[in-house]
N, C-alpha and C. Protein backbone atom coordinates (compact mmCIF):
# COMPACT_ATOMS: atom_id res chain seq x y z
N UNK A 1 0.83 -1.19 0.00
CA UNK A 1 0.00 0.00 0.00
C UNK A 1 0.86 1.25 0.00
N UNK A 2 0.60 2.37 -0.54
CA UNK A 2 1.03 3.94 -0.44
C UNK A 2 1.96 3.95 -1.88
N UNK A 3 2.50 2.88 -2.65
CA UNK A 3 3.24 2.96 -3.63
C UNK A 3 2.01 3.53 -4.86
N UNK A 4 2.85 3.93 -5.67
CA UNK A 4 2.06 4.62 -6.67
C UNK A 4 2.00 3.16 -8.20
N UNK A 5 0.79 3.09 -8.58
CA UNK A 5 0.70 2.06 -9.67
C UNK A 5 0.81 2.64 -10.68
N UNK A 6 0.02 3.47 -11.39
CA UNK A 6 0.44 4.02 -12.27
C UNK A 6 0.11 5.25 -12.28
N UNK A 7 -0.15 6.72 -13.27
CA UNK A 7 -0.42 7.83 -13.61
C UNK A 7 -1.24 7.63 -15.01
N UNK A 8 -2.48 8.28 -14.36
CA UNK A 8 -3.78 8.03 -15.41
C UNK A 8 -4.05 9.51 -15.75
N UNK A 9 -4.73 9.68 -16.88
CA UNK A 9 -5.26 11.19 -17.20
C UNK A 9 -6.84 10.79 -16.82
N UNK A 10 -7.39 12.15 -15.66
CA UNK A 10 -8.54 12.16 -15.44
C UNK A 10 -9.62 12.51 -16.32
N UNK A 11 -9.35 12.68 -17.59
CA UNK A 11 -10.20 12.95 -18.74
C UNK A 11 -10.42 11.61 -19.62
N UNK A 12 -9.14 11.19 -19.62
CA UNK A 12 -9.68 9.13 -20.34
C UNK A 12 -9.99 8.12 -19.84
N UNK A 13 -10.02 8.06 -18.53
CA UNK A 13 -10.20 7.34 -17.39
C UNK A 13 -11.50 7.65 -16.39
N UNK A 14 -12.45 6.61 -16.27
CA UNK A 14 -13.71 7.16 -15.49
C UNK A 14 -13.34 7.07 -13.84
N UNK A 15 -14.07 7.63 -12.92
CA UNK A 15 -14.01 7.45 -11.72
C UNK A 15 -14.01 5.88 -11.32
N UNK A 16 -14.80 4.82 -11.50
CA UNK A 16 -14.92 3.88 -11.51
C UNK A 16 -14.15 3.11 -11.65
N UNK A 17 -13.14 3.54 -12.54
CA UNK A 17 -12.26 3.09 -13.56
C UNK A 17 -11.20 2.96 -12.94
N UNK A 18 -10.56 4.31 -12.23
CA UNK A 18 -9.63 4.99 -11.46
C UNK A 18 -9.47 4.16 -10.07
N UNK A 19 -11.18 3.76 -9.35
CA UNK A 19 -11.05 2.92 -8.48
C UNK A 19 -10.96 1.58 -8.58
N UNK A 20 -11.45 1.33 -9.65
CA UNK A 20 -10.75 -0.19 -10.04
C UNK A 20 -9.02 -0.47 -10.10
N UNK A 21 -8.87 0.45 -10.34
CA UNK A 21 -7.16 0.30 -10.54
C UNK A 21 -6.75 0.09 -9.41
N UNK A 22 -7.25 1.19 -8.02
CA UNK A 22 -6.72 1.04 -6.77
C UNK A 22 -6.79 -0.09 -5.93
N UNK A 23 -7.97 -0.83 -6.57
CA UNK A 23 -8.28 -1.90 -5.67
C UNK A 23 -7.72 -3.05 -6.10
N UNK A 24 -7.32 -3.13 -7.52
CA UNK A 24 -6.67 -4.24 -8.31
C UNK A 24 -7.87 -5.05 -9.14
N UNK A 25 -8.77 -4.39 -9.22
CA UNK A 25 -10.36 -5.13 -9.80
C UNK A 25 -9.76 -5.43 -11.31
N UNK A 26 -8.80 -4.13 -11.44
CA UNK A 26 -8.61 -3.70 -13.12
C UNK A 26 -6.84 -3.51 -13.04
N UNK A 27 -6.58 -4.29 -14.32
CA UNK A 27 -5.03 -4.05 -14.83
C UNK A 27 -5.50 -3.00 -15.40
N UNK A 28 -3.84 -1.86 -15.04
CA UNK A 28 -3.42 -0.54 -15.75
C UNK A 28 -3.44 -0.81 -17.11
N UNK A 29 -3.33 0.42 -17.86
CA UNK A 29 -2.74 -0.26 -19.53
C UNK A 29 -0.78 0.08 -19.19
N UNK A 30 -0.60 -0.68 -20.27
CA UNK A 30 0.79 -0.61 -19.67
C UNK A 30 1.33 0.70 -20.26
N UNK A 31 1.03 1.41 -20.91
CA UNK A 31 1.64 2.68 -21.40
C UNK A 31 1.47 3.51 -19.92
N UNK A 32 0.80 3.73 -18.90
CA UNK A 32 0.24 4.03 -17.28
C UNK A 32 1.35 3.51 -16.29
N UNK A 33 1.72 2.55 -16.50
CA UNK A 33 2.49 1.86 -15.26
C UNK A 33 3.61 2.96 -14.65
N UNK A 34 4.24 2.79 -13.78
CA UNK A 34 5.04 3.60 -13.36
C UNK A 34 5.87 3.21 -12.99
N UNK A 35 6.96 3.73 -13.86
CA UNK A 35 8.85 3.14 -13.84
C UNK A 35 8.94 2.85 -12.21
């Protein structure tokens, strides 16, 4: 927890979307991931 997964733009990405990522519901796209 507290590490950063990736960097999303809040305009292509829904809220939903955004929380799926956090929870792990949803893989990032990999162009998002973070070195």
């Amino acid at each position: 927890l507290g590490r950063r997964l990736c960097v999303v733009d809040p305009k292509q990405i829904s809220m939903s979307d955004a929380v799926a990522l956090m929870t792990g519901a949803k893989k990032p796209p990999e162009d998002a991931l973070a070195a």
